[in-house]
N, C-alpha and C. Protein backbone atom coordinates (compact mmCIF):
# COMPACT_ATOMS: atom_id res chain seq x y z
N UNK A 1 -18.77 12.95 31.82
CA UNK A 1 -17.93 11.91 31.26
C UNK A 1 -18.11 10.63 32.07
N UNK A 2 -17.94 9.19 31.30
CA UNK A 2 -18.23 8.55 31.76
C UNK A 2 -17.10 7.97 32.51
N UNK A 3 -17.60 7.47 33.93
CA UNK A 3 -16.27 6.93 34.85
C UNK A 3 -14.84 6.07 34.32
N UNK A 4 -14.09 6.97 34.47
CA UNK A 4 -12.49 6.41 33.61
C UNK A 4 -12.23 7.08 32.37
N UNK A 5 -13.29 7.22 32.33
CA UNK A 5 -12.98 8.17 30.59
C UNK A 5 -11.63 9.39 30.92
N UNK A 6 -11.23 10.19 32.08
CA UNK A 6 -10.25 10.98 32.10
C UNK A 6 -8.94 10.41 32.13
N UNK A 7 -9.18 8.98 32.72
CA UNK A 7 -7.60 8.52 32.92
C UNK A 7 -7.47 8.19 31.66
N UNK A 8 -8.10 7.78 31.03
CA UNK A 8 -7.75 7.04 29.47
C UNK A 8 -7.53 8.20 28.55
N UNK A 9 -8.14 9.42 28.39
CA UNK A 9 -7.42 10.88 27.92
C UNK A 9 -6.42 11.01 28.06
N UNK A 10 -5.93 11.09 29.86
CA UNK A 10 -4.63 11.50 30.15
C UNK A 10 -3.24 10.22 29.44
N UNK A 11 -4.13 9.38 30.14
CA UNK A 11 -3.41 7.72 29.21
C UNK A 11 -2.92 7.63 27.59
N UNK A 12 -3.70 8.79 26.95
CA UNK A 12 -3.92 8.82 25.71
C UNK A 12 -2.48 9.65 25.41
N UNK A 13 -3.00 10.75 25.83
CA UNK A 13 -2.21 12.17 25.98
C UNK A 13 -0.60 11.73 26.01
N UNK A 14 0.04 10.53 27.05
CA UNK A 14 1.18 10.27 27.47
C UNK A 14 1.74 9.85 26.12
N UNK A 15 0.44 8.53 26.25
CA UNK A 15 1.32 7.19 24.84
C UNK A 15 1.26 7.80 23.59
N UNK A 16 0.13 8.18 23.10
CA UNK A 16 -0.19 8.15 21.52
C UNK A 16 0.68 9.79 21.44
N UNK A 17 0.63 10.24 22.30
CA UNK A 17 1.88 11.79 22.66
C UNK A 17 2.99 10.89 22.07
N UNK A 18 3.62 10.05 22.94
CA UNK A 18 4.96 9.82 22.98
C UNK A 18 4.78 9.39 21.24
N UNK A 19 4.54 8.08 20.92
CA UNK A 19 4.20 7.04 20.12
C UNK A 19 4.64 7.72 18.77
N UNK A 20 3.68 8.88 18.60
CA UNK A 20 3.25 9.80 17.42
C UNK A 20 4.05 11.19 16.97
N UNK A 21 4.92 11.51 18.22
CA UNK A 21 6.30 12.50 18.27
C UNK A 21 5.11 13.82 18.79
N UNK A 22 3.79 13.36 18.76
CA UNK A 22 3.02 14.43 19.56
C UNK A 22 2.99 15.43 20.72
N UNK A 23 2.44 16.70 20.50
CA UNK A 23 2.57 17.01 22.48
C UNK A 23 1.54 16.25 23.08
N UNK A 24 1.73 15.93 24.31
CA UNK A 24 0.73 15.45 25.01
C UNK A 24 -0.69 15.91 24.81
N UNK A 25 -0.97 16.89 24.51
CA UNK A 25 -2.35 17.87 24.10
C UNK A 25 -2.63 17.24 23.24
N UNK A 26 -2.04 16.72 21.91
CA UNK A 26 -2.69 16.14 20.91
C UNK A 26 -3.48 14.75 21.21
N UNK A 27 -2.41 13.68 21.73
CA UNK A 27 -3.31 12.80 22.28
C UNK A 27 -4.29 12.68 23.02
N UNK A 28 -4.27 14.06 24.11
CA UNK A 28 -5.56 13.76 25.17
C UNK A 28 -6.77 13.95 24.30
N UNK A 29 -6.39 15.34 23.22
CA UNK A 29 -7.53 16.03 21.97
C UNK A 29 -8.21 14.98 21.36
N UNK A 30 -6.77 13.96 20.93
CA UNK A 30 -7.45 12.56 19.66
C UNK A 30 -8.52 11.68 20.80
N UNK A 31 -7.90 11.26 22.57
CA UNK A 31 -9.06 10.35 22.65
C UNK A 31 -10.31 11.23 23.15
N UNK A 32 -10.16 12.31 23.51
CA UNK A 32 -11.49 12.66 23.88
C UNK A 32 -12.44 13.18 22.32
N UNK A 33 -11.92 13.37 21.44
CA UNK A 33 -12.62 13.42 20.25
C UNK A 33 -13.17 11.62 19.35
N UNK A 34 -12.16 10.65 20.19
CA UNK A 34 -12.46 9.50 19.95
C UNK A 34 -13.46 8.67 20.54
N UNK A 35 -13.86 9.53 21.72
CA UNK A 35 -14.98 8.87 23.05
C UNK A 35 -15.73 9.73 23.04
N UNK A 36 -16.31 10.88 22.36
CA UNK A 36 -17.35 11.96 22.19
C UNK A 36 -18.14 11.25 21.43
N UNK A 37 -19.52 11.10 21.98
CA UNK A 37 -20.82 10.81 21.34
C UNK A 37 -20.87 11.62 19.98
N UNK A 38 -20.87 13.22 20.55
CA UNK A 38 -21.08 14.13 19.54
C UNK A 38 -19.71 14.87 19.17
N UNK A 39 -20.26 15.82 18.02
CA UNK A 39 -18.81 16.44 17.77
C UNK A 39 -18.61 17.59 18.72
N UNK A 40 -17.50 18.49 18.62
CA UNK A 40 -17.30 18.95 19.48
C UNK A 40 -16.65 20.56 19.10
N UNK A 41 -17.22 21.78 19.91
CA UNK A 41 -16.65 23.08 19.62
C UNK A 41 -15.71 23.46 19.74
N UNK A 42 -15.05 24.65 19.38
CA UNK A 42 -13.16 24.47 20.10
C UNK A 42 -13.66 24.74 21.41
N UNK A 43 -14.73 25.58 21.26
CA UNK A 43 -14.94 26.23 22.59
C UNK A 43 -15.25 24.77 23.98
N UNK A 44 -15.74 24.37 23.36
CA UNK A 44 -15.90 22.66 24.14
C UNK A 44 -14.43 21.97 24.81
N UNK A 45 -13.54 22.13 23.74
CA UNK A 45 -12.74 21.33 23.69
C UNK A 45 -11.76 22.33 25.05
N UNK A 46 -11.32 23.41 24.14
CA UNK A 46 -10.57 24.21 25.39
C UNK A 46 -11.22 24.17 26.72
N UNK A 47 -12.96 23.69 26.98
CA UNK A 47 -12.80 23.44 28.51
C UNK A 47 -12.93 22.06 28.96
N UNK A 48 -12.71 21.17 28.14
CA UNK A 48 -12.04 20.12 28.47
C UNK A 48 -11.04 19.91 28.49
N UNK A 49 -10.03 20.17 27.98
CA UNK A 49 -8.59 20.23 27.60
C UNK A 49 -7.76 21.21 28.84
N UNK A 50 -8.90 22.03 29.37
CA UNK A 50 -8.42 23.02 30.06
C UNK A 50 -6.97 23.76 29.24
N UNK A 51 -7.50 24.40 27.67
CA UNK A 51 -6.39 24.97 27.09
C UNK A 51 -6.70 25.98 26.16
N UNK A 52 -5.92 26.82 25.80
CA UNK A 52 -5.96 27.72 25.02
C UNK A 52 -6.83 27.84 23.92
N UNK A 53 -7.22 28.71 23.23
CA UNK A 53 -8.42 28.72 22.05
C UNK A 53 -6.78 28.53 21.14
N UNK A 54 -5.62 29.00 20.97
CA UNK A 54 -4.90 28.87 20.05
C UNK A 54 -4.06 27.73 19.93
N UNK A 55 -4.06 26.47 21.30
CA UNK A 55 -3.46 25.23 21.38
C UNK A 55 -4.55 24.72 20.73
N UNK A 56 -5.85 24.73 20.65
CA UNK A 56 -6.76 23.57 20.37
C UNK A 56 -6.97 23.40 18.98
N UNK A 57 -6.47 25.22 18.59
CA UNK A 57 -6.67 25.72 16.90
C UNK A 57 -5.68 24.37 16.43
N UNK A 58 -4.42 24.95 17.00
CA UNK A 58 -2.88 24.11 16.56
C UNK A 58 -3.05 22.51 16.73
N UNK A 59 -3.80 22.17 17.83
CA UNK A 59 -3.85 20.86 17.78
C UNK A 59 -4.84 19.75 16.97
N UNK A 60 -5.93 20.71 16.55
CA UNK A 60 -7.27 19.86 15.62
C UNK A 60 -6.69 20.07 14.29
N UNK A 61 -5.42 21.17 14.23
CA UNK A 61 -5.04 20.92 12.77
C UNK A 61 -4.42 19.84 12.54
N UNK A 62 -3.31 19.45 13.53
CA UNK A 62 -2.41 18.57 13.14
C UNK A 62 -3.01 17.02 13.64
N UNK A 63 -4.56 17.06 14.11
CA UNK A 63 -5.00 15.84 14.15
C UNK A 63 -5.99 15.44 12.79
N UNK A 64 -6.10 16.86 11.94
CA UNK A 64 -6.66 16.81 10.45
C UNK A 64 -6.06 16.54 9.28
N UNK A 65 -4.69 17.17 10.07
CA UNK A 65 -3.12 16.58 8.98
C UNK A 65 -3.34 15.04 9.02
N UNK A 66 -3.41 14.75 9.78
CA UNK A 66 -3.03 12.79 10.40
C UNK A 66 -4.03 12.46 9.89
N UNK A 67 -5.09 12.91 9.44
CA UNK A 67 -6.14 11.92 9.26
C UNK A 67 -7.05 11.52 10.07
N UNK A 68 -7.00 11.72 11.07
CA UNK A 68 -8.05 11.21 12.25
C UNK A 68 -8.71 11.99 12.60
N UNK A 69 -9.21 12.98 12.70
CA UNK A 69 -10.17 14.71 12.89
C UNK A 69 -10.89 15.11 11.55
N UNK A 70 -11.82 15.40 11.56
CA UNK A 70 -12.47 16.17 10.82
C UNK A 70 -12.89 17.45 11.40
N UNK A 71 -13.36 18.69 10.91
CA UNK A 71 -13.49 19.95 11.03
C UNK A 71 -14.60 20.15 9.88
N UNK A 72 -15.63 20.49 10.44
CA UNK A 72 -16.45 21.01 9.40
C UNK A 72 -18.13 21.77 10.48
N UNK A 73 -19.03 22.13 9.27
CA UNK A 73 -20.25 23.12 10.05
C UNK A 73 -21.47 22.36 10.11
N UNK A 74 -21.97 22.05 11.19
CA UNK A 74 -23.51 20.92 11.22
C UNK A 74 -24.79 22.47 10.08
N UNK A 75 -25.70 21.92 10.00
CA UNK A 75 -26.34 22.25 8.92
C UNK A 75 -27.20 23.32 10.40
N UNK A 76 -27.38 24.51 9.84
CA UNK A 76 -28.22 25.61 10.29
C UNK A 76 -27.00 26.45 11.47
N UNK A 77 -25.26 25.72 11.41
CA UNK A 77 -24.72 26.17 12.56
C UNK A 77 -23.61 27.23 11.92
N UNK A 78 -23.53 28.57 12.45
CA UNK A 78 -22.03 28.96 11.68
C UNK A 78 -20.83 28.76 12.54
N UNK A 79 -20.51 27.77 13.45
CA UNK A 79 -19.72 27.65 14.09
C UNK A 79 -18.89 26.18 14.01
N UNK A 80 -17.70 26.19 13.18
CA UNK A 80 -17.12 24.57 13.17
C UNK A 80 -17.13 24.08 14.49
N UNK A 81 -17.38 22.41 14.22
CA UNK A 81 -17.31 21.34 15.19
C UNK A 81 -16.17 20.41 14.86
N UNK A 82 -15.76 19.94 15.49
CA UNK A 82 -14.38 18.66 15.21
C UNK A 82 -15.16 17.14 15.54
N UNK A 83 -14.66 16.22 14.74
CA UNK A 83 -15.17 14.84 15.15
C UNK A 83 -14.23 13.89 14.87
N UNK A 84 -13.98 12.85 15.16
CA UNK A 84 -13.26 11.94 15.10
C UNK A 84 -13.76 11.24 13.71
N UNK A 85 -12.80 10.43 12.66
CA UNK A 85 -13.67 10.48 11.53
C UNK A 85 -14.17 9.04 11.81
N UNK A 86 -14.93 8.69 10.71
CA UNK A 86 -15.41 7.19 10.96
C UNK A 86 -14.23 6.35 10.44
N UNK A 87 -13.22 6.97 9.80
CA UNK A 87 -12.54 6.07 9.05
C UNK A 87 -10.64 6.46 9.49
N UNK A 88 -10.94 6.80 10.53
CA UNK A 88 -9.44 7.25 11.38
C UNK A 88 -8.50 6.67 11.20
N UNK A 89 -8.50 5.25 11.03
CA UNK A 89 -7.22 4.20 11.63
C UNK A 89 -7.07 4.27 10.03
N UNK A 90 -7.81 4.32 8.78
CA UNK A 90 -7.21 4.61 7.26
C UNK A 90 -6.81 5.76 7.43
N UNK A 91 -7.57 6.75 7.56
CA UNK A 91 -6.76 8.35 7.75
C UNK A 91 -5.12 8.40 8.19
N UNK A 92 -5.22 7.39 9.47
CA UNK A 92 -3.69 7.88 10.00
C UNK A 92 -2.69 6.89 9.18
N UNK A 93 -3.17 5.92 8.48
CA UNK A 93 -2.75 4.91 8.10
C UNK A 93 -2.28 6.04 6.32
N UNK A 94 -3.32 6.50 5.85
CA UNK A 94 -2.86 6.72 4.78
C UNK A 94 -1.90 8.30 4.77
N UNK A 95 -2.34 9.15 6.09
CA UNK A 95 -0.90 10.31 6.20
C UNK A 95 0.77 9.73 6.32
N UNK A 96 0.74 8.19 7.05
CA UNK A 96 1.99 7.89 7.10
C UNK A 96 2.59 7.28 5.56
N UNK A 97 1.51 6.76 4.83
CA UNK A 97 1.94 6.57 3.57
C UNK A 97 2.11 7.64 2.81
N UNK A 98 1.62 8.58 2.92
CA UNK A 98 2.00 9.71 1.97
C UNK A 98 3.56 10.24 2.51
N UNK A 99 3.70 10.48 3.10
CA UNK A 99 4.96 11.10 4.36
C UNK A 99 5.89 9.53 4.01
N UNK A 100 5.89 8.85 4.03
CA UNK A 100 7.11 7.85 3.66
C UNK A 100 7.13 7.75 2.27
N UNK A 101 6.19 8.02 1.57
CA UNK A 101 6.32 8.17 -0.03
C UNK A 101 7.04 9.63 -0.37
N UNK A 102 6.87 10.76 0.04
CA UNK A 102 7.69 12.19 0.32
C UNK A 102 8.98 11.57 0.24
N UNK A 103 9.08 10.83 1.16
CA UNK A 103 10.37 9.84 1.48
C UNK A 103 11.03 9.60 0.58
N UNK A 104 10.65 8.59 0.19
CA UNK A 104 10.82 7.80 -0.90
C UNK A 104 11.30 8.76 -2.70
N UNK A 105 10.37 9.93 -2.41
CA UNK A 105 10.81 11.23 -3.79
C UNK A 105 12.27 11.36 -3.08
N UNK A 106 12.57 11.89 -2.00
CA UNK A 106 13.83 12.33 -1.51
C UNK A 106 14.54 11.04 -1.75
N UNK A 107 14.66 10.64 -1.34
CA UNK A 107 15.69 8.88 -1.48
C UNK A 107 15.62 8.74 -3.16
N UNK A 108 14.87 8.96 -4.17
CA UNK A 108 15.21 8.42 -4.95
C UNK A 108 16.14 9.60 -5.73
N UNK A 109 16.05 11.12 -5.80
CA UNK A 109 16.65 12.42 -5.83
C UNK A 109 17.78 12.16 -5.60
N UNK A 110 18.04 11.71 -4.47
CA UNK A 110 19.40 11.66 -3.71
C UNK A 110 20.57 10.77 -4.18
N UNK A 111 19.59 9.43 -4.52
CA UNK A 111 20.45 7.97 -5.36
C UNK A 111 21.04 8.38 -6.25
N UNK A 112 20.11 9.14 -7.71
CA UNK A 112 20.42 9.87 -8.62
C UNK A 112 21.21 11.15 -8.77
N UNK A 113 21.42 11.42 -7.73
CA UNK A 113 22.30 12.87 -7.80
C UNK A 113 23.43 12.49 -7.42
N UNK A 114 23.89 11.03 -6.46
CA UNK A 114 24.37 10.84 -6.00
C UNK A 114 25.72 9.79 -6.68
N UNK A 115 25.53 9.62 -7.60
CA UNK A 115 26.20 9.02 -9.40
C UNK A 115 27.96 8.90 -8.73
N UNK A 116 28.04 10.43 -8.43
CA UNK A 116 29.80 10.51 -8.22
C UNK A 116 30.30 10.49 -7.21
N UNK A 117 29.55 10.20 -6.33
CA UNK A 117 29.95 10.16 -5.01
C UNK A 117 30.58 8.74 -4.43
N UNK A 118 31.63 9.02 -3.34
CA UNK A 118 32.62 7.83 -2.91
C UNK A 118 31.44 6.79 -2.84
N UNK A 119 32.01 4.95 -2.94
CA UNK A 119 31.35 3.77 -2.79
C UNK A 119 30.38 4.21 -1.94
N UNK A 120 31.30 4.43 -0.42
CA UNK A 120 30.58 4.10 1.15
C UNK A 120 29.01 5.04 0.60
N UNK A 121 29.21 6.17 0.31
CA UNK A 121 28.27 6.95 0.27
C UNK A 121 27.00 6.53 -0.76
N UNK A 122 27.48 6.60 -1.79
CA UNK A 122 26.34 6.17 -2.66
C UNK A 122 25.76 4.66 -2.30
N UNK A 123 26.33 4.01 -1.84
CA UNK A 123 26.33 2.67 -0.63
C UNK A 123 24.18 2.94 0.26
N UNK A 124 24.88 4.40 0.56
CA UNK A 124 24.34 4.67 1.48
C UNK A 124 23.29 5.43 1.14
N UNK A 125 22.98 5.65 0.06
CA UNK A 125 21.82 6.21 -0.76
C UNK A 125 21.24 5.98 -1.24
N UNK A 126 21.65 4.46 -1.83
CA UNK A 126 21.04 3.07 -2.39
C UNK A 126 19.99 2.77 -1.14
N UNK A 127 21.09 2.42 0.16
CA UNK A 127 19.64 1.79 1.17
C UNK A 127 18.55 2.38 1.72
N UNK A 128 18.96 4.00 1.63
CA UNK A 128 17.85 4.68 1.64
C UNK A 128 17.16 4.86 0.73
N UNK A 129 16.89 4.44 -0.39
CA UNK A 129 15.89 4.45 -1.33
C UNK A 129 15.50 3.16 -1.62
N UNK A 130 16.25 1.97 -1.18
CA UNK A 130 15.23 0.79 -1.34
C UNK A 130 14.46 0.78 0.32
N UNK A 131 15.03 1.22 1.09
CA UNK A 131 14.24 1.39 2.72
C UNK A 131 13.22 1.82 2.40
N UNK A 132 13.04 3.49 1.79
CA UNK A 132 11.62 3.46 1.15
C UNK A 132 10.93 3.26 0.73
N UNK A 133 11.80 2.26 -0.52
CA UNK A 133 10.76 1.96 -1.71
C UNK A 133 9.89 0.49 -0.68
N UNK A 134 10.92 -0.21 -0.15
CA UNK A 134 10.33 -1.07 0.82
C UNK A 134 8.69 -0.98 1.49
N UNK A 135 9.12 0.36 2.48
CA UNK A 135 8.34 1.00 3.38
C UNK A 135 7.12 1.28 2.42
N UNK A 136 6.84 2.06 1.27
CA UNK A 136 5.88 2.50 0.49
C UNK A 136 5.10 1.39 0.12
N UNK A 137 5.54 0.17 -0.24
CA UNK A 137 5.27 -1.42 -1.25
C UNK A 137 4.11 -1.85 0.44
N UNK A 138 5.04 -1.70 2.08
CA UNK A 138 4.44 -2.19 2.92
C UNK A 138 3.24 -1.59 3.40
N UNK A 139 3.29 0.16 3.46
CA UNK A 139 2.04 0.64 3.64
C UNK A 139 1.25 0.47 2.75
N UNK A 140 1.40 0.40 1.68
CA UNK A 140 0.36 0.48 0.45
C UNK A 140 -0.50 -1.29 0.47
N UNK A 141 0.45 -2.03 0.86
CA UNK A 141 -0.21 -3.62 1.26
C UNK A 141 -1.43 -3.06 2.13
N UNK A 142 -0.61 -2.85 3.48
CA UNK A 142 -1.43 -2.78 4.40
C UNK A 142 -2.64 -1.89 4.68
N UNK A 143 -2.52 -0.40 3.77
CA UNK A 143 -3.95 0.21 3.38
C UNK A 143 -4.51 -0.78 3.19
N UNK A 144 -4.32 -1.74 2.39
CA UNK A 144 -5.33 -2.43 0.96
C UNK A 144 -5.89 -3.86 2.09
N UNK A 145 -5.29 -4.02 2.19
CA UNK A 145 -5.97 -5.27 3.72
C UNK A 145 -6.81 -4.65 4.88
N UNK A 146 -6.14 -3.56 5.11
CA UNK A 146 -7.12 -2.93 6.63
C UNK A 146 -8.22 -2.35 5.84
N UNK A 147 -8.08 -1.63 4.49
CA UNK A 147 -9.66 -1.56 3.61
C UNK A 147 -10.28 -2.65 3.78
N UNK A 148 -9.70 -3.78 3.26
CA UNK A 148 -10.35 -5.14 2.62
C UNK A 148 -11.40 -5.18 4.13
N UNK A 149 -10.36 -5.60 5.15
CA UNK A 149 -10.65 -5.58 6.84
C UNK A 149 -12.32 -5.24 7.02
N UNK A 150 -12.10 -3.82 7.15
CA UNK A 150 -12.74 -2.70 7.36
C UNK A 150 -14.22 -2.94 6.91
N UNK A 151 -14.09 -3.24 5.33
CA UNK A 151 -15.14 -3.89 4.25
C UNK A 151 -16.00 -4.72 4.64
N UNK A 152 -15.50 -5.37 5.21
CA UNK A 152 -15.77 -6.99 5.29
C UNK A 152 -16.74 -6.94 7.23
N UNK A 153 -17.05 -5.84 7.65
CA UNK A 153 -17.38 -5.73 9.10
C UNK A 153 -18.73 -5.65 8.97
């Protein structure tokens, strides 16, 4: 590894941990899969990670959930590799839009069911469903610009 590359893992591990509601394992996983030339084995990863074959399972999933990991087999290999994708910052960009649009089904369920319920409350079911509908209108901008972005490089 190249000099500093561990503090910026561990660096990784803390913030994009904290940032992301992550364990620390996930972030160190995302930058060292983000600073890998090549892709990488679990078996690789657990001895970098210095971790379990069943933390690294748990953790390349939920960095495949997010969008930022890929998992798949190089050609002549039967053994998956993980890589960081080329298109990560849309990946994580478009799991949080889906997950605030989830949102947004619940908030609007809730408005509607919510017909007979006291002022304060239905008050309060209203702002959670324009909060979402908000939130959905803003990620969906901002996909469409960081594409445009992205495009344009």
């Amino acid at each position: 590894m190249p000099a500093g590359q561990d503090e910026l893992v561990e660096d990784f591990g803390v913030h994009i941990g904290r940032a992301m509601g992550w364990p620390p394992m996930a972030g160190r996983t995302a930058a060292l899969l983000m600073l890998s030339e090549k892709p990488l084995t679990t078996a690789q990863l657990q001895q970098r990670l210095d971790a379990s074959k069943g933390s690294v399972s748990e953790i390349t999933r939920l960095l495949i959930v997010n969008g930022t990991v890929e998992r798949f087999k190089e050609p002549g290999s039967r053994q998956f590799v993980y890589r960081w994708r080329d298109d990560a910052w849309i990946g994580c960009l478009r799991h949080q839009l889906d997950q605030t649009a989830e949102l947004l089904k619940l908030a609007e369920r809730g408005h509607e069911r919510g017909e007979a319920f006291d002022a304060t409350q239905r008050a309060r079911l209203t702002d959670m469903r324009d909060y979402y509908r908000f939130m959905v209108r803003g990620l969906e901008d901002l996909l469409a610009a960081y594409g445009k972005q992205q495009q344009g490089k």
